[in-house]
PDB file of N, CA and C in Angstrom:
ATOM      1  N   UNK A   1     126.965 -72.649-125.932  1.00  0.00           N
ATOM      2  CA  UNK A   1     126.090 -71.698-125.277  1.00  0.00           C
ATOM      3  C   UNK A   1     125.114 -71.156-126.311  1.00  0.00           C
ATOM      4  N   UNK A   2     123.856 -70.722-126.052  1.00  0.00           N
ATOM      5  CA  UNK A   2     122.895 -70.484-126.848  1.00  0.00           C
ATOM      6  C   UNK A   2     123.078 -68.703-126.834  1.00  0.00           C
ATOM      7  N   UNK A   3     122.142 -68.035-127.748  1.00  0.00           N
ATOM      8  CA  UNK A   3     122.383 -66.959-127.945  1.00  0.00           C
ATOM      9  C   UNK A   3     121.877 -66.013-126.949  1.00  0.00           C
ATOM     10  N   UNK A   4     121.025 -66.682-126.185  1.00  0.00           N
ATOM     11  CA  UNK A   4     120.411 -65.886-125.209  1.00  0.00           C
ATOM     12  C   UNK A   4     121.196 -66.226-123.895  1.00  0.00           C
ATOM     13  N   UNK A   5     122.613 -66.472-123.771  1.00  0.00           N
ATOM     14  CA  UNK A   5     123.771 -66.396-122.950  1.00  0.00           C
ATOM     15  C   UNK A   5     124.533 -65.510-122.773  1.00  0.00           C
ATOM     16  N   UNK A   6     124.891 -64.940-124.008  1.00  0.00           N
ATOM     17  CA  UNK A   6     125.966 -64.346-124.909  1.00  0.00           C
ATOM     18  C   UNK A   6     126.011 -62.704-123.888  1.00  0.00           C
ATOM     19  N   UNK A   7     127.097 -62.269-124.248  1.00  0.00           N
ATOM     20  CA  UNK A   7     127.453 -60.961-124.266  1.00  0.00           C
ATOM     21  C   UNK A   7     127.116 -59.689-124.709  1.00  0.00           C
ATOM     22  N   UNK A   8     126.231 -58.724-124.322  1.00  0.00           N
ATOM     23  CA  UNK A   8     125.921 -57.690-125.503  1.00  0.00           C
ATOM     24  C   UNK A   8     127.122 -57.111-125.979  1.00  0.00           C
ATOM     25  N   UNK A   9     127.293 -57.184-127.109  1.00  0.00           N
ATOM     26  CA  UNK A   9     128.334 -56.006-128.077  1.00  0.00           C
ATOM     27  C   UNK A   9     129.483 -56.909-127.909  1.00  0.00           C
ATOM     28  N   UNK A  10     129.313 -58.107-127.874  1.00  0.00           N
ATOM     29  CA  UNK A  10     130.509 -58.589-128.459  1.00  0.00           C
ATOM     30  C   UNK A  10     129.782 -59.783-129.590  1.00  0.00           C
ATOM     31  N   UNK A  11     131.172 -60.043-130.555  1.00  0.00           N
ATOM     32  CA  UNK A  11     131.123 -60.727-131.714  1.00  0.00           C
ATOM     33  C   UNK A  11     131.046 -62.532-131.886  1.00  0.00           C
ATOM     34  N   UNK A  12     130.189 -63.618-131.934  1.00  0.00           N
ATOM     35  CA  UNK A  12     130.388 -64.678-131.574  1.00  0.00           C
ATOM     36  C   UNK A  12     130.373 -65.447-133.060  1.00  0.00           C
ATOM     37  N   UNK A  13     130.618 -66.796-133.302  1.00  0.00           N
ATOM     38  CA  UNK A  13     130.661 -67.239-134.347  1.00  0.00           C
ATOM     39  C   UNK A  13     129.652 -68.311-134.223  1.00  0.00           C
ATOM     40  N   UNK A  14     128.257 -68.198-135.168  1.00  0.00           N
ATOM     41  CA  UNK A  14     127.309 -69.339-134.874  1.00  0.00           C
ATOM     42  C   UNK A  14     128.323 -70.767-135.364  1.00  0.00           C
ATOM     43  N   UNK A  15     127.758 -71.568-134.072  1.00  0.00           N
ATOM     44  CA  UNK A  15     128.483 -73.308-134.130  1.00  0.00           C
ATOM     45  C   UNK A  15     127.437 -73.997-134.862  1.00  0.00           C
ATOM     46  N   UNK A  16     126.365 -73.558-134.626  1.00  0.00           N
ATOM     47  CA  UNK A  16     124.852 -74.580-135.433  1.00  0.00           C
ATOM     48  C   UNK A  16     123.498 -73.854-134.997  1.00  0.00           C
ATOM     49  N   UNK A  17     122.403 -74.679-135.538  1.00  0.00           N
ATOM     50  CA  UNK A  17     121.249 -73.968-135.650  1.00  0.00           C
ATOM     51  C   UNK A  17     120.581 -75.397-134.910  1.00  0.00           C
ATOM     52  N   UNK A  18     119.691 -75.519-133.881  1.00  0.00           N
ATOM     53  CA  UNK A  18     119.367 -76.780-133.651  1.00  0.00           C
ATOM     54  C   UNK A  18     117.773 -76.507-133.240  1.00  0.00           C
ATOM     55  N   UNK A  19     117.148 -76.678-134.039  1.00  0.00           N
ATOM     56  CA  UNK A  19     115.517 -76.238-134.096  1.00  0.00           C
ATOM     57  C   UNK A  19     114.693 -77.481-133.771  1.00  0.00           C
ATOM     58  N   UNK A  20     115.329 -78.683-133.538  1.00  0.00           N
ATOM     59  CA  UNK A  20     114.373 -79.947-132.838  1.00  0.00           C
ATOM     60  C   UNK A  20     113.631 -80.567-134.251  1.00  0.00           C
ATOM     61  N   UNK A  21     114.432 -80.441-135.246  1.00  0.00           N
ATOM     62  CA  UNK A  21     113.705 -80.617-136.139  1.00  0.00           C
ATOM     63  C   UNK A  21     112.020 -79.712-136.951  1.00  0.00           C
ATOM     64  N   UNK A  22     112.407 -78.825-136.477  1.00  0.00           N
ATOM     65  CA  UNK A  22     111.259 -77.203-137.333  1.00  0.00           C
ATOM     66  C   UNK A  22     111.830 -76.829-138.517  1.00  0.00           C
ATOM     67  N   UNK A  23     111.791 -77.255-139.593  1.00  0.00           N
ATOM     68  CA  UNK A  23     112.138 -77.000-140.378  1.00  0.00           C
ATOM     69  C   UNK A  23     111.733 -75.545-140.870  1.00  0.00           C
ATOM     70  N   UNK A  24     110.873 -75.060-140.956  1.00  0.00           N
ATOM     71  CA  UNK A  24     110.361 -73.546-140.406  1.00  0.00           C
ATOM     72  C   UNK A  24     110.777 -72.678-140.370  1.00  0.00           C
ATOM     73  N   UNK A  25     111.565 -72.909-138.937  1.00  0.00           N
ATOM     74  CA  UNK A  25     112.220 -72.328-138.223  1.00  0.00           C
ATOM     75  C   UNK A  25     113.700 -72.332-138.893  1.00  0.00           C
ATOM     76  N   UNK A  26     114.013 -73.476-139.159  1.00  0.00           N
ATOM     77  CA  UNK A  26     115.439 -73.484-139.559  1.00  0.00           C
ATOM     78  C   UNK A  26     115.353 -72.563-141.097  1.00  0.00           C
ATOM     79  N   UNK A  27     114.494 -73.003-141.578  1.00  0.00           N
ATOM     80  CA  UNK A  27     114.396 -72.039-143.111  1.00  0.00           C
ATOM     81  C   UNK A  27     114.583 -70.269-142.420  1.00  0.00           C
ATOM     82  N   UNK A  28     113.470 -70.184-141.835  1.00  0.00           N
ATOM     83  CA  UNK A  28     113.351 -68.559-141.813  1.00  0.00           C
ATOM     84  C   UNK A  28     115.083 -68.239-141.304  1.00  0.00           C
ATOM     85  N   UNK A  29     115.378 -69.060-140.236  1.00  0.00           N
ATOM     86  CA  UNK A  29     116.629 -68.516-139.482  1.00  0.00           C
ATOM     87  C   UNK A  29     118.032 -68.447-140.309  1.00  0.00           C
ATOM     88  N   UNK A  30     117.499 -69.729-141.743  1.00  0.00           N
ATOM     89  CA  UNK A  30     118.908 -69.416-142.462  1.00  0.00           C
ATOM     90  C   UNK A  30     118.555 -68.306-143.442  1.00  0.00           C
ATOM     91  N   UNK A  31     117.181 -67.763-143.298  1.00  0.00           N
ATOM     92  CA  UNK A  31     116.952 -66.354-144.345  1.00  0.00           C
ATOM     93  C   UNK A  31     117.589 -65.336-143.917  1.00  0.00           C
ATOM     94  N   UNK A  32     117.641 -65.556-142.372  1.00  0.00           N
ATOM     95  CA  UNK A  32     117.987 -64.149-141.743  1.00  0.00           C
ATOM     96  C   UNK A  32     119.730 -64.171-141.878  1.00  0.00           C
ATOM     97  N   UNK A  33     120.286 -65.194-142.280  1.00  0.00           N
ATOM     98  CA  UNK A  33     121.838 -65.562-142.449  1.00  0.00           C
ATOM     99  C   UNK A  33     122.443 -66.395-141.106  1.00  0.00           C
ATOM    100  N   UNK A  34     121.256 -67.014-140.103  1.00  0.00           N
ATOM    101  CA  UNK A  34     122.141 -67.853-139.026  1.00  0.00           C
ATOM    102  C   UNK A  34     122.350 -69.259-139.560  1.00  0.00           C
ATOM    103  N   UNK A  35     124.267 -69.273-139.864  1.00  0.00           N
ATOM    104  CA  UNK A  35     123.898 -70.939-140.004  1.00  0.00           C
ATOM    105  C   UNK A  35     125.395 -70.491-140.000  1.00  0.00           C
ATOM    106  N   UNK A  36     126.079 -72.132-139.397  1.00  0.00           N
ATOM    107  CA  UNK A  36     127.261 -72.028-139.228  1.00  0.00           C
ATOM    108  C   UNK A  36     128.327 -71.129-139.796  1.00  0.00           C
ATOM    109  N   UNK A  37     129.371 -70.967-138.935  1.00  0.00           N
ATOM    110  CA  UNK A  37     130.726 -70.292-139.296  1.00  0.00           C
ATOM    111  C   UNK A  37     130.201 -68.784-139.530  1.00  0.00           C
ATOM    112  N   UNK A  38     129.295 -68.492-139.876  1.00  0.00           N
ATOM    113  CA  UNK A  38     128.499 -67.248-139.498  1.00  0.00           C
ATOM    114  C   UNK A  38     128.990 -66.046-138.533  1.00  0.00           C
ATOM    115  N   UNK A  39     129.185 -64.826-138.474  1.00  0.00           N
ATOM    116  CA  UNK A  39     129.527 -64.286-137.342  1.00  0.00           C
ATOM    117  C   UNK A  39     127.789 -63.227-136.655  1.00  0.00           C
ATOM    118  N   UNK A  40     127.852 -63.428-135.492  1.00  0.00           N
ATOM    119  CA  UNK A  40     126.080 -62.880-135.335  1.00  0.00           C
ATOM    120  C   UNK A  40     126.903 -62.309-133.544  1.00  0.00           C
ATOM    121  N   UNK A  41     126.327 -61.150-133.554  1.00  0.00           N
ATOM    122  CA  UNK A  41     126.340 -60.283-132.669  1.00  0.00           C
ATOM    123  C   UNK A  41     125.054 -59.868-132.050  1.00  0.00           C
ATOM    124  N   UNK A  42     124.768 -59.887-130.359  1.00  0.00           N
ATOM    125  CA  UNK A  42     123.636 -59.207-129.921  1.00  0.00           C
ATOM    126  C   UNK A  42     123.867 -57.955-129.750  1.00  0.00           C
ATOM    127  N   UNK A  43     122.886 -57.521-130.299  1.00  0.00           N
ATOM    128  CA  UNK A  43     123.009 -55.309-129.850  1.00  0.00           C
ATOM    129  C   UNK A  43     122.453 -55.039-128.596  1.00  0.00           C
ATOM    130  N   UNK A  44     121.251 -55.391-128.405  1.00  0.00           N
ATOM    131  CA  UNK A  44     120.598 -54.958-127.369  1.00  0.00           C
ATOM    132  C   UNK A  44     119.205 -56.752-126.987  1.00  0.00           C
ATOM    133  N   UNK A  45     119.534 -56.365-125.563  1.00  0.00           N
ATOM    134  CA  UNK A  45     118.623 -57.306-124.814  1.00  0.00           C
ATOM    135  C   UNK A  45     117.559 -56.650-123.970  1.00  0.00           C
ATOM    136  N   UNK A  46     116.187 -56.813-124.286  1.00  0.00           N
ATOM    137  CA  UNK A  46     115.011 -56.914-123.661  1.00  0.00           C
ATOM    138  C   UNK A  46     114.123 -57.692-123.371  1.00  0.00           C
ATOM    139  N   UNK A  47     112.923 -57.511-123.884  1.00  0.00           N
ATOM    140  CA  UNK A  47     112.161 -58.314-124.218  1.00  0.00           C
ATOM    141  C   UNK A  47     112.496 -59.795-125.356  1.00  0.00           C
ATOM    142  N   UNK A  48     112.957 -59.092-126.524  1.00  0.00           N
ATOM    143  CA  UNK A  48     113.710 -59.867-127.700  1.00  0.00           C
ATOM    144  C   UNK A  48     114.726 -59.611-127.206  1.00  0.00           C
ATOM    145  N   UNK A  49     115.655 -60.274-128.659  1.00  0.00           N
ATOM    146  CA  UNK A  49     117.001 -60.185-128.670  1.00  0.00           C
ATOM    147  C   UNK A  49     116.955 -59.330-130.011  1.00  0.00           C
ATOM    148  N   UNK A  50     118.231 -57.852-130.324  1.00  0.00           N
ATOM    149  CA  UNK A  50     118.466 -57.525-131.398  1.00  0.00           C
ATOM    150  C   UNK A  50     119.224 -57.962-131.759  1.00  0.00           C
ATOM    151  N   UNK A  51     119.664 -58.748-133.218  1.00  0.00           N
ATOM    152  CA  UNK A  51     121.312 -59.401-133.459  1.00  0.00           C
ATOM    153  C   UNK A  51     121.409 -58.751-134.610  1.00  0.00           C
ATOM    154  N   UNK A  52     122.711 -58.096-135.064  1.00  0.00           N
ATOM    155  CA  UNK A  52     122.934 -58.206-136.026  1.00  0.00           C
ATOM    156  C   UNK A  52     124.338 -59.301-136.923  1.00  0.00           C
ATOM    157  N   UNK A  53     123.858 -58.935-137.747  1.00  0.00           N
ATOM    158  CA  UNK A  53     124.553 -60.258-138.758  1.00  0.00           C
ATOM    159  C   UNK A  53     124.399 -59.787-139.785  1.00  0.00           C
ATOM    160  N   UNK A  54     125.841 -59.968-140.250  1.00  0.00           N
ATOM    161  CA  UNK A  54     126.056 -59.172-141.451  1.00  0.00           C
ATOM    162  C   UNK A  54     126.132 -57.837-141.479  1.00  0.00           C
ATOM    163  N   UNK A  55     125.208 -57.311-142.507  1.00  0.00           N
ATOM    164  CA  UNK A  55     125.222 -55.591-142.499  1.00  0.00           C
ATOM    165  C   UNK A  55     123.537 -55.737-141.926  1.00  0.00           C
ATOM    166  N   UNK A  56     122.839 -56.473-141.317  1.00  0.00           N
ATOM    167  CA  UNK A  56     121.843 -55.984-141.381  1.00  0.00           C
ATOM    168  C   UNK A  56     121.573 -56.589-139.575  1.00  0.00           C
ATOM    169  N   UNK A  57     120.900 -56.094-139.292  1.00  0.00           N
ATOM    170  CA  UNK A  57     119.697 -56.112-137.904  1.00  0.00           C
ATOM    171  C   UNK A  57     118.440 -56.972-137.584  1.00  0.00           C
ATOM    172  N   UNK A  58     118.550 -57.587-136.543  1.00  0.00           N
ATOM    173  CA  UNK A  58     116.768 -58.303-136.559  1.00  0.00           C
ATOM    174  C   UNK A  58     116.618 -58.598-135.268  1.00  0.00           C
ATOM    175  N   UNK A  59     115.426 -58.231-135.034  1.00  0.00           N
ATOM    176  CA  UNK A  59     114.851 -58.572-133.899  1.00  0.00           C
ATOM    177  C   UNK A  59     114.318 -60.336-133.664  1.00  0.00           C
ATOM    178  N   UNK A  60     114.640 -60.709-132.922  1.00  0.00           N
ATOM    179  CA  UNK A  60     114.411 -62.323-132.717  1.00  0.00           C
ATOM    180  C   UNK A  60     113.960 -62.485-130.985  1.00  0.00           C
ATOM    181  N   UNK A  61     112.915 -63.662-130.683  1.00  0.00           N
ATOM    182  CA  UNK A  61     112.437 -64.234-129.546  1.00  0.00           C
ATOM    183  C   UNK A  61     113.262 -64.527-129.265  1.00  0.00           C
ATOM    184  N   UNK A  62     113.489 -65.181-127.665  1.00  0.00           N
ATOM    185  CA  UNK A  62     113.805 -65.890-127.010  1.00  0.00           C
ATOM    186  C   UNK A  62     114.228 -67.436-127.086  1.00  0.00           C
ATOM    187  N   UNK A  63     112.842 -68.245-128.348  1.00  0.00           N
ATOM    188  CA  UNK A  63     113.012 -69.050-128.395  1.00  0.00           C
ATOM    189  C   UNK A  63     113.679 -69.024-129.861  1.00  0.00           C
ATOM    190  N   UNK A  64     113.918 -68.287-130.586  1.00  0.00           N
ATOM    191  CA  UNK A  64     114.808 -68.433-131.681  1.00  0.00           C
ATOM    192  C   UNK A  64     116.200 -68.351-131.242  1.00  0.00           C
ATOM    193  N   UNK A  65     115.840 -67.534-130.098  1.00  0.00           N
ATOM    194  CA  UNK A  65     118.138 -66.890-130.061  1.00  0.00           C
ATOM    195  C   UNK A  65     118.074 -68.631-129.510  1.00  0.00           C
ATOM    196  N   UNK A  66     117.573 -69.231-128.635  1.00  0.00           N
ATOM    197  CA  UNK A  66     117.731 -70.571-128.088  1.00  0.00           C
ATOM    198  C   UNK A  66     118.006 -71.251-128.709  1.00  0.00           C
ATOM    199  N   UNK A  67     117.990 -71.508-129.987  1.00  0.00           N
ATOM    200  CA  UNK A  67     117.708 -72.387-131.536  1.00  0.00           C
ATOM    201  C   UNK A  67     119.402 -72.306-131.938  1.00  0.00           C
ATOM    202  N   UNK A  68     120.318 -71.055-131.712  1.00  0.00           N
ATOM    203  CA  UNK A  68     121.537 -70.551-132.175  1.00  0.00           C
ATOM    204  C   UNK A  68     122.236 -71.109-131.059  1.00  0.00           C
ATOM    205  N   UNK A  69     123.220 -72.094-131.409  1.00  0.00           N
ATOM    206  CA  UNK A  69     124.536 -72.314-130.580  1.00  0.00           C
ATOM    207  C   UNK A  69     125.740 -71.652-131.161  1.00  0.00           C
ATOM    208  N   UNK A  70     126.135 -70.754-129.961  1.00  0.00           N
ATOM    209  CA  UNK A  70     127.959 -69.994-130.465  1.00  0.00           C
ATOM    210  C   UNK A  70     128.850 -70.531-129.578  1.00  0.00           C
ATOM    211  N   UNK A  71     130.142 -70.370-130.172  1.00  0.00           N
ATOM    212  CA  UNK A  71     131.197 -70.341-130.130  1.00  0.00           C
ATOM    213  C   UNK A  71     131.826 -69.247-129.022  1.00  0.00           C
ATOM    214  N   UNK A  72     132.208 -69.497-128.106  1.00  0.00           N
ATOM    215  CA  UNK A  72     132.784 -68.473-126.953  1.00  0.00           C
ATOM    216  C   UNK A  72     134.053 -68.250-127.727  1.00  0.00           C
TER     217      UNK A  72
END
């Protein structure tokens, strides 16, 4: 399931990062700390998605949380 599935306020474990080949994308997303075995949580859903991960917070599109496959 992709991240824009997920549960608010609960804890999931990223399975992979699958960007279609964007390397880009995959760079910035492993800056922000998404890349396997990872644990990434949504806070709040609107417009974006807020996740945090780690000790820290980020706001991310639609088509990035899409990019994140978790672990139910």
């Amino acid at each position: 399931m992709t991240l824009n599935e997920v549960e608010l306020g609960r804890e999931y474990t990223i399975d992979s990062v699958e960007t279609g080949g964007d390397e880009e994308m995959e760079s910035f997303l492993f800056s922000l700390g998404c890349y396997s075995g990872e644990k990434i949580t949504v806070v709040d859903k609107k417009r974006n998605l807020v996740v945090a991960i780690k000790d820290a917070r980020y706001n991310i599109d639609p088509e990035l949380a899409a990019a994140i496959k978790v672990n139910i």
